[in-house]
C-alpha atoms as a PDB file:
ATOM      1  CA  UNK A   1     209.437 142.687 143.785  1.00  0.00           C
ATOM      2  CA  UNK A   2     207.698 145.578 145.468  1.00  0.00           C
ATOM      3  CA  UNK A   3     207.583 147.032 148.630  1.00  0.00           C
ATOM      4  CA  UNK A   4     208.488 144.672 152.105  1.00  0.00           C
ATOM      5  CA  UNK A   5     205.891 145.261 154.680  1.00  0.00           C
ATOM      6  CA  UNK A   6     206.662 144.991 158.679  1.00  0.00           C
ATOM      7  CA  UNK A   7     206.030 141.347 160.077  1.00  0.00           C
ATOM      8  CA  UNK A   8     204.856 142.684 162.682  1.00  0.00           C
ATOM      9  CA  UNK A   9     201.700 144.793 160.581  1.00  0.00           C
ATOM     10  CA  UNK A  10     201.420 141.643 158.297  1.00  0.00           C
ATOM     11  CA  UNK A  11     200.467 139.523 161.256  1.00  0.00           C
ATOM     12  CA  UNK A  12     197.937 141.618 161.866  1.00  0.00           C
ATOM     13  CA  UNK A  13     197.221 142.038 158.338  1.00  0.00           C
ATOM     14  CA  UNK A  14     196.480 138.676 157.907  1.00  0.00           C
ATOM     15  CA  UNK A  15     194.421 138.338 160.192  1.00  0.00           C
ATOM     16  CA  UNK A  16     192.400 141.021 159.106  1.00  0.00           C
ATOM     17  CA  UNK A  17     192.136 138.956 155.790  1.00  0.00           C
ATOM     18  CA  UNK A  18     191.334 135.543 157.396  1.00  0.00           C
ATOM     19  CA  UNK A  19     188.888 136.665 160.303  1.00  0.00           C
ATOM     20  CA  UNK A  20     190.246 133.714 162.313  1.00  0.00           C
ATOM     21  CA  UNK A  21     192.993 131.132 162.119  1.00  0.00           C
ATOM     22  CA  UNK A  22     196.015 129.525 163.137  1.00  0.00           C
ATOM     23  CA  UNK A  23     200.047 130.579 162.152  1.00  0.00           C
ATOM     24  CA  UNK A  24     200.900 128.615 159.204  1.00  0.00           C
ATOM     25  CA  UNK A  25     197.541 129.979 157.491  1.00  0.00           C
ATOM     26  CA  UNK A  26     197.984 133.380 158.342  1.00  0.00           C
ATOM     27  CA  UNK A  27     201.920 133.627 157.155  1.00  0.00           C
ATOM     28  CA  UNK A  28     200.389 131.383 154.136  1.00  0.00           C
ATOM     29  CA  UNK A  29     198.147 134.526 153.358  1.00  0.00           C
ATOM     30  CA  UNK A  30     200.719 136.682 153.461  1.00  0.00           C
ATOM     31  CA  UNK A  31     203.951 135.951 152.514  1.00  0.00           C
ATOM     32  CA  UNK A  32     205.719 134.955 155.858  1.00  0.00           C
ATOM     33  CA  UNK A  33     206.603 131.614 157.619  1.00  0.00           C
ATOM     34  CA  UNK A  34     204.395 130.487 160.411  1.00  0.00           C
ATOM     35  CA  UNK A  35     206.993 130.662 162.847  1.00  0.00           C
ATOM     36  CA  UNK A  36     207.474 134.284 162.176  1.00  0.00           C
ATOM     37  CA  UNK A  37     203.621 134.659 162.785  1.00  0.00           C
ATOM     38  CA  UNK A  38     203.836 132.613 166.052  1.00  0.00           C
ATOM     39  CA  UNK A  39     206.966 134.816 167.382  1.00  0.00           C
ATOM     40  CA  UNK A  40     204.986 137.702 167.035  1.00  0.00           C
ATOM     41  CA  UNK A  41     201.572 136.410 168.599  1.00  0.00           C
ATOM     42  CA  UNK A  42     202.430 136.773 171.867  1.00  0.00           C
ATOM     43  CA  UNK A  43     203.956 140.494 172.034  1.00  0.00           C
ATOM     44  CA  UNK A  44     200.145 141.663 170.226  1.00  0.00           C
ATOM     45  CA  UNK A  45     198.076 139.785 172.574  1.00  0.00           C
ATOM     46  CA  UNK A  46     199.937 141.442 175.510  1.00  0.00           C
ATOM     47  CA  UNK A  47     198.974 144.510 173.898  1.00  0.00           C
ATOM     48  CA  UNK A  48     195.558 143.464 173.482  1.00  0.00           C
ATOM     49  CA  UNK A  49     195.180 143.648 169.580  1.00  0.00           C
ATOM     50  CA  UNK A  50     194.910 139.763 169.408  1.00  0.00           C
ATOM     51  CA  UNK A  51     192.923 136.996 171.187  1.00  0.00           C
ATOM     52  CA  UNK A  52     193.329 133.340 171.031  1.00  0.00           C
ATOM     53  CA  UNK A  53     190.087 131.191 170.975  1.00  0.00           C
ATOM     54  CA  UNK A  54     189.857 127.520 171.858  1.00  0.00           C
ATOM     55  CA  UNK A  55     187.130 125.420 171.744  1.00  0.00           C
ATOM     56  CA  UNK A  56     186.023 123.041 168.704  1.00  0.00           C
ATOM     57  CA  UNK A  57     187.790 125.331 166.342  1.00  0.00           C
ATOM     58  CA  UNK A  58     190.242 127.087 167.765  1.00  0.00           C
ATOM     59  CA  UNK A  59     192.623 130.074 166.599  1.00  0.00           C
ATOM     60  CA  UNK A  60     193.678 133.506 166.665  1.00  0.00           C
ATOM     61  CA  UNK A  61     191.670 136.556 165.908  1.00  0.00           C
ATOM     62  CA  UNK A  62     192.070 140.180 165.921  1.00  0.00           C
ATOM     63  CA  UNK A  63     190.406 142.584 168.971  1.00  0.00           C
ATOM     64  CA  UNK A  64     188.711 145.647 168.588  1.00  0.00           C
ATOM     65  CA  UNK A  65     191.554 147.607 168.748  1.00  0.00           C
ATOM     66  CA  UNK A  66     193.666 145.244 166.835  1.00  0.00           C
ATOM     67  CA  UNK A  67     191.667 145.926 164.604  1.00  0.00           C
ATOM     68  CA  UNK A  68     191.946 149.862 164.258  1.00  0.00           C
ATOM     69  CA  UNK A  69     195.847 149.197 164.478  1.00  0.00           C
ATOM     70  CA  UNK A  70     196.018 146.970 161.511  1.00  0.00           C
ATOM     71  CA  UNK A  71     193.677 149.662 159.759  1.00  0.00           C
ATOM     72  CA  UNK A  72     196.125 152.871 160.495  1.00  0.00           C
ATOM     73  CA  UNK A  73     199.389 150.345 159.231  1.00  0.00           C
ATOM     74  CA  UNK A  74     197.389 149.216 156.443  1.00  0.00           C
ATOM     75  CA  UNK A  75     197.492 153.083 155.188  1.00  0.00           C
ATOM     76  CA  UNK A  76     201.158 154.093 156.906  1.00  0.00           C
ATOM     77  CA  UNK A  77     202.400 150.779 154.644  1.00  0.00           C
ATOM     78  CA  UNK A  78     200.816 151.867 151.642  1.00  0.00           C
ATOM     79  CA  UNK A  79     201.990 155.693 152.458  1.00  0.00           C
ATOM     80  CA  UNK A  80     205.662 154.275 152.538  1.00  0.00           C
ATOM     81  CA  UNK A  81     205.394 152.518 149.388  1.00  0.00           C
ATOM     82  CA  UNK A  82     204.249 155.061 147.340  1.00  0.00           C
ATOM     83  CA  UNK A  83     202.123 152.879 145.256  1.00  0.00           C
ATOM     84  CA  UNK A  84     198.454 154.387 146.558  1.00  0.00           C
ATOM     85  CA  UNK A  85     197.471 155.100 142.529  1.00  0.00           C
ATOM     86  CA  UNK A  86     199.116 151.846 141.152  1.00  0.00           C
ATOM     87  CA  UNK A  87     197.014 149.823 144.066  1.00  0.00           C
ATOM     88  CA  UNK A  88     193.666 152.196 143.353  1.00  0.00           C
ATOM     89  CA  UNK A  89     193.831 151.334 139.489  1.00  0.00           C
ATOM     90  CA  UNK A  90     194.327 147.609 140.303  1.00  0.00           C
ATOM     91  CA  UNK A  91     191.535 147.725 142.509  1.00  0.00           C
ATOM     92  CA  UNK A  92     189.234 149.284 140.041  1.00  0.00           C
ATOM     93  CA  UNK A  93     190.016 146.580 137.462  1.00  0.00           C
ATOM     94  CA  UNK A  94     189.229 143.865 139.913  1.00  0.00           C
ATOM     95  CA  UNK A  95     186.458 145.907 140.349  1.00  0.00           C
ATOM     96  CA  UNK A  96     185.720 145.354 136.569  1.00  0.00           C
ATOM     97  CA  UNK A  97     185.239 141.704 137.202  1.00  0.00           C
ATOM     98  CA  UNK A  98     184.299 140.854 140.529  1.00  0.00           C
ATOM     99  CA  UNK A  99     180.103 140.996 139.253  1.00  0.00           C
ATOM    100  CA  UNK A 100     181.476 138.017 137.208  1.00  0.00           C
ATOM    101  CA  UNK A 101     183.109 136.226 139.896  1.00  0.00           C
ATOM    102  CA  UNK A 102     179.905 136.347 141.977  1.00  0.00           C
ATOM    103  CA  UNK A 103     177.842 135.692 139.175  1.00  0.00           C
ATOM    104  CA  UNK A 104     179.741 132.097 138.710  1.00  0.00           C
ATOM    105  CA  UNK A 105     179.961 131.116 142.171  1.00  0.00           C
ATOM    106  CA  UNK A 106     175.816 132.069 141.685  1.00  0.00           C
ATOM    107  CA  UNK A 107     175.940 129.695 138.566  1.00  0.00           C
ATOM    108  CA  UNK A 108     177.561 126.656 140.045  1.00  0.00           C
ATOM    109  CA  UNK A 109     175.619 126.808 143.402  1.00  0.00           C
ATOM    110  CA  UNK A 110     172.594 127.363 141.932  1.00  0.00           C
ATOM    111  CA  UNK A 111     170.520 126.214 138.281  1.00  0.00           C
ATOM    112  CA  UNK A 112     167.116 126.674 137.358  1.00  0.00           C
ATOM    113  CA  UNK A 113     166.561 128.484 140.438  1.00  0.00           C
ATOM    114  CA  UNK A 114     167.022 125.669 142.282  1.00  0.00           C
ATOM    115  CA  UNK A 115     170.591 124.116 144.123  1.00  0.00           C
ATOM    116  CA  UNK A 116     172.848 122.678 141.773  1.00  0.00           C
ATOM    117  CA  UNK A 117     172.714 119.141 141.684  1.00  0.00           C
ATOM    118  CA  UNK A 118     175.836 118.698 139.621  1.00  0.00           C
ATOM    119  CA  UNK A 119     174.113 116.316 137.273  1.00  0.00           C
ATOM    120  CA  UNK A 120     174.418 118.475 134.303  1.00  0.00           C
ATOM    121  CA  UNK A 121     178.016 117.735 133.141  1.00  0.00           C
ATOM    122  CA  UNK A 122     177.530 120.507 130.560  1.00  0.00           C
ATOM    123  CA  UNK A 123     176.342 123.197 132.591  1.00  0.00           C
ATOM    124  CA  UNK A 124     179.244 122.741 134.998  1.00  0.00           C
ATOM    125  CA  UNK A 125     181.796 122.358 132.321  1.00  0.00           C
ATOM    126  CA  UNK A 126     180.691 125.707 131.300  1.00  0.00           C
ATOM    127  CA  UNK A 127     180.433 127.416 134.463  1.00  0.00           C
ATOM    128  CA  UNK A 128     183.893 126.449 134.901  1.00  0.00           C
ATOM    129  CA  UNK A 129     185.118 127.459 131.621  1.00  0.00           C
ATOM    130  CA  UNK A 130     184.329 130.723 133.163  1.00  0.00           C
ATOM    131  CA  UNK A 131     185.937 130.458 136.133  1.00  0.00           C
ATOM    132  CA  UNK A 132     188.993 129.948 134.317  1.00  0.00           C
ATOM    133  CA  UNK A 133     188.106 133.135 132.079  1.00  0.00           C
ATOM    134  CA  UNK A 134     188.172 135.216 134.998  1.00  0.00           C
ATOM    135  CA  UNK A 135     190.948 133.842 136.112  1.00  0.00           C
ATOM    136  CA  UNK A 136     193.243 134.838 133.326  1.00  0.00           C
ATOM    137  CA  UNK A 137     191.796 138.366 133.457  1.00  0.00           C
ATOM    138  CA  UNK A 138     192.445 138.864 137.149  1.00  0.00           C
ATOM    139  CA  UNK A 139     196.323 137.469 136.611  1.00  0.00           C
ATOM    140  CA  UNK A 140     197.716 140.589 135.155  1.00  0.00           C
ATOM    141  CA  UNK A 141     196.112 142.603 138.361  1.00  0.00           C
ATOM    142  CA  UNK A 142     197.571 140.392 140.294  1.00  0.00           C
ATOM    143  CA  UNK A 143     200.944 140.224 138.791  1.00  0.00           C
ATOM    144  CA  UNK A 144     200.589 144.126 139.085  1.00  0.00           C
ATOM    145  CA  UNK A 145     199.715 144.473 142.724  1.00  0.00           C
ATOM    146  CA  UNK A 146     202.793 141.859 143.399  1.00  0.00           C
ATOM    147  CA  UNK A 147     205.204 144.212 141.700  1.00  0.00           C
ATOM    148  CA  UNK A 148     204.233 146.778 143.897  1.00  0.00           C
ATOM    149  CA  UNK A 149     203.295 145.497 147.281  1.00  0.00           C
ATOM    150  CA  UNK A 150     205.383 142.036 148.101  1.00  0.00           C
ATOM    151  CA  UNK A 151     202.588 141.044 150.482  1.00  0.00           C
ATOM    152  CA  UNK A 152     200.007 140.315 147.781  1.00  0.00           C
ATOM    153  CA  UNK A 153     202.602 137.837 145.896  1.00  0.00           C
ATOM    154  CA  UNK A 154     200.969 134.671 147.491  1.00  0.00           C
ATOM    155  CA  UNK A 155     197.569 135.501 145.686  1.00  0.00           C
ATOM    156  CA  UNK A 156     198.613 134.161 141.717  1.00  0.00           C
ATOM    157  CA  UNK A 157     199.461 130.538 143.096  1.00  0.00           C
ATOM    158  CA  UNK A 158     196.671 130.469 145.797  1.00  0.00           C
ATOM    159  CA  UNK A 159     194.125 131.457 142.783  1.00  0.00           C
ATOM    160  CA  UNK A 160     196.292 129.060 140.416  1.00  0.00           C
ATOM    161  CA  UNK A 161     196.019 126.187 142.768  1.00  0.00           C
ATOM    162  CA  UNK A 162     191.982 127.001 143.411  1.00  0.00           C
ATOM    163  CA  UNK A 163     191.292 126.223 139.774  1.00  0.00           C
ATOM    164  CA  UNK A 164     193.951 123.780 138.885  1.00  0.00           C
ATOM    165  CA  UNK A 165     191.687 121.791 141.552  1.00  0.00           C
ATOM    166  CA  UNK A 166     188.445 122.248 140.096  1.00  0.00           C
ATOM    167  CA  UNK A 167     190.008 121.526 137.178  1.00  0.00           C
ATOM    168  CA  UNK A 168     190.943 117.680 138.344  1.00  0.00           C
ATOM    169  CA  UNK A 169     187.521 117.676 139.575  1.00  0.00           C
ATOM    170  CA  UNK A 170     187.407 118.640 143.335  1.00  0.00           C
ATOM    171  CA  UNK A 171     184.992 120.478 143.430  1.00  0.00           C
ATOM    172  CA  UNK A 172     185.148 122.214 146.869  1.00  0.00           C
ATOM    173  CA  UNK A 173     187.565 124.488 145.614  1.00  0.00           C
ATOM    174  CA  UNK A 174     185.212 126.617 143.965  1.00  0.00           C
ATOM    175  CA  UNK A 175     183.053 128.226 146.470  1.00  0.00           C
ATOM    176  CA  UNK A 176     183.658 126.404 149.616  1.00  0.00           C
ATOM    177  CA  UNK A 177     184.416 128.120 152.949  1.00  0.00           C
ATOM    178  CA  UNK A 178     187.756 127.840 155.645  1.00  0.00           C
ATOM    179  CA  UNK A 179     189.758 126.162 152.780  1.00  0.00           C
ATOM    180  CA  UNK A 180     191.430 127.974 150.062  1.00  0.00           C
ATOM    181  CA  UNK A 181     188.628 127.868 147.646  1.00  0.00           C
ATOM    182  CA  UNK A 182     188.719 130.183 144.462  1.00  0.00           C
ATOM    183  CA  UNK A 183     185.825 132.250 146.377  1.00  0.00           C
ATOM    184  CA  UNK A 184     187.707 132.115 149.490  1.00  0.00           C
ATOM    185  CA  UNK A 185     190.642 133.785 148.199  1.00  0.00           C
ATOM    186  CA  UNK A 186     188.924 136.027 146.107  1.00  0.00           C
ATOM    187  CA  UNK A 187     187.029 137.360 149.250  1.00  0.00           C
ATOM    188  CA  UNK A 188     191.106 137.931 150.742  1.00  0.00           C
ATOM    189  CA  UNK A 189     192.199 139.681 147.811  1.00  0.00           C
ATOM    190  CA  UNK A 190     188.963 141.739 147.729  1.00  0.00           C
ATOM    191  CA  UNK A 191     189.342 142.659 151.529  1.00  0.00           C
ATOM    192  CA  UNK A 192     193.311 143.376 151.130  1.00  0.00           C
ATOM    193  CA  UNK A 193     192.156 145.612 148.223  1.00  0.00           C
ATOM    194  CA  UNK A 194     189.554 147.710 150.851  1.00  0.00           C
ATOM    195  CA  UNK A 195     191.510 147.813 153.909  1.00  0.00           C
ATOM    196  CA  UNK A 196     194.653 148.721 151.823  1.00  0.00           C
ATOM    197  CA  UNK A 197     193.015 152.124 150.460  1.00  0.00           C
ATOM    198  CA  UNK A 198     190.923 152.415 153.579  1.00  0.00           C
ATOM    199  CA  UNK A 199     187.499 151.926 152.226  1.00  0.00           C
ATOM    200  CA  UNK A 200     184.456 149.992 153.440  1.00  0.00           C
ATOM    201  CA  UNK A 201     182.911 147.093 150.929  1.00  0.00           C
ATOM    202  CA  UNK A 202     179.580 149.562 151.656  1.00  0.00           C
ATOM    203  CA  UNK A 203     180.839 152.319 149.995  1.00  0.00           C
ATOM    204  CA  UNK A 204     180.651 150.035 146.457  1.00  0.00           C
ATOM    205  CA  UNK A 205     177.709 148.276 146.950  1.00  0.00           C
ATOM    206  CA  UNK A 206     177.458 144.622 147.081  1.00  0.00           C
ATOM    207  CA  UNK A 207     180.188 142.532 148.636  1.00  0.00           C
ATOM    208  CA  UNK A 208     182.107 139.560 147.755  1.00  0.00           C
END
């Protein structure tokens, strides 16, 4: 396994990646038990890089200056593990597929210019014969980025489970939002990718 990050910067981390959540789904996106997420909660909000929101959905989010911290660990972590090249050339081959991802989510939302009705039992079968395509090209990136940074180790069985799921039929785990979707992982590995080399999704065109 690769480099250990601080619990303390992977809190943060993940809650770079998930915008918004509670414990157990932030540790789930990165590699650490909930309770280890909720130990550290309170120290960061004192310091004012976290907030907790309650209301209808309610959950933990990073502040401005959150943040800007999680952005200067994001490069000291990647600094102390010496992997900067190995994590640039795995980001360029994600790169190298990640038109194809958004083309297929494009493809099962949509057919004929108009929303996908899921009525065509062929025209899904294939769009997810493609999912499943560009899932087995993205493994090896991911089995790369694992060996060098443990914190991206949950992403092969998050992205396994995603199409195992679509696989049996529910279909939610495709595109969906809030639950682990193939999409909605896809958009956390794209963003871990970004904030890991310290680059903005503007500076290579269209997001995820």
């Amino acid at each position: 396994m690769g480099h250990a990050s601080d619990p303390r910067f992977l809190v943060l981390h993940g809650l770079r990646l998930k915008g918004f959540g509670e414990p157990p789904a932030v540790g789930a996106a990165v590699g650490l038990d909930a309770d280890i997420v909720e130990a550290h909660l309170p120290p960061l909000q004192d310091e004012e890089l976290v907030l907790r929101r309650d209301g209808r959905l309610s959950g933990w989010a990073l502040t401005a200056a959150g943040r800007s911290r999680q952005e200067q660990l994001a490069v000291e972590d990647l600094a102390a593990a010496g992997v900067a090249t190995a994590v640039r050339t795995a980001y360029e081959e994600f790169l190298g597929v990640n038109g194809d991802l958004l083309a297929v989510c494009t493809d099962w939302q949509l057919r004929g210019g108009a929303i996908n009705d899921h009525t065509d039992v062929a025209h899904d079968a294939a769009v997810v014969d493609r999912l499943r395509s560009i899932h087995e090209t993205v493994r090896p990136v991911v089995a790369d980025l694992r060996g060098q940074l443990r914190r991206f180790a949950p992403y092969a069985p998050r992205l396994a489970h995603a199409v195992e799921r679509v696989q049996a039929g529910d279909h939610e785990f495709f595109t969906k939002p809030i639950i682990d979707s193939f999409h909605t992982v896809w958009f956390e590995l794209h963003e871990d990718l970004l904030t890991s080399l310290g680059l903005e999704r503007s500076q290579e065109g269209a997001p995820s």
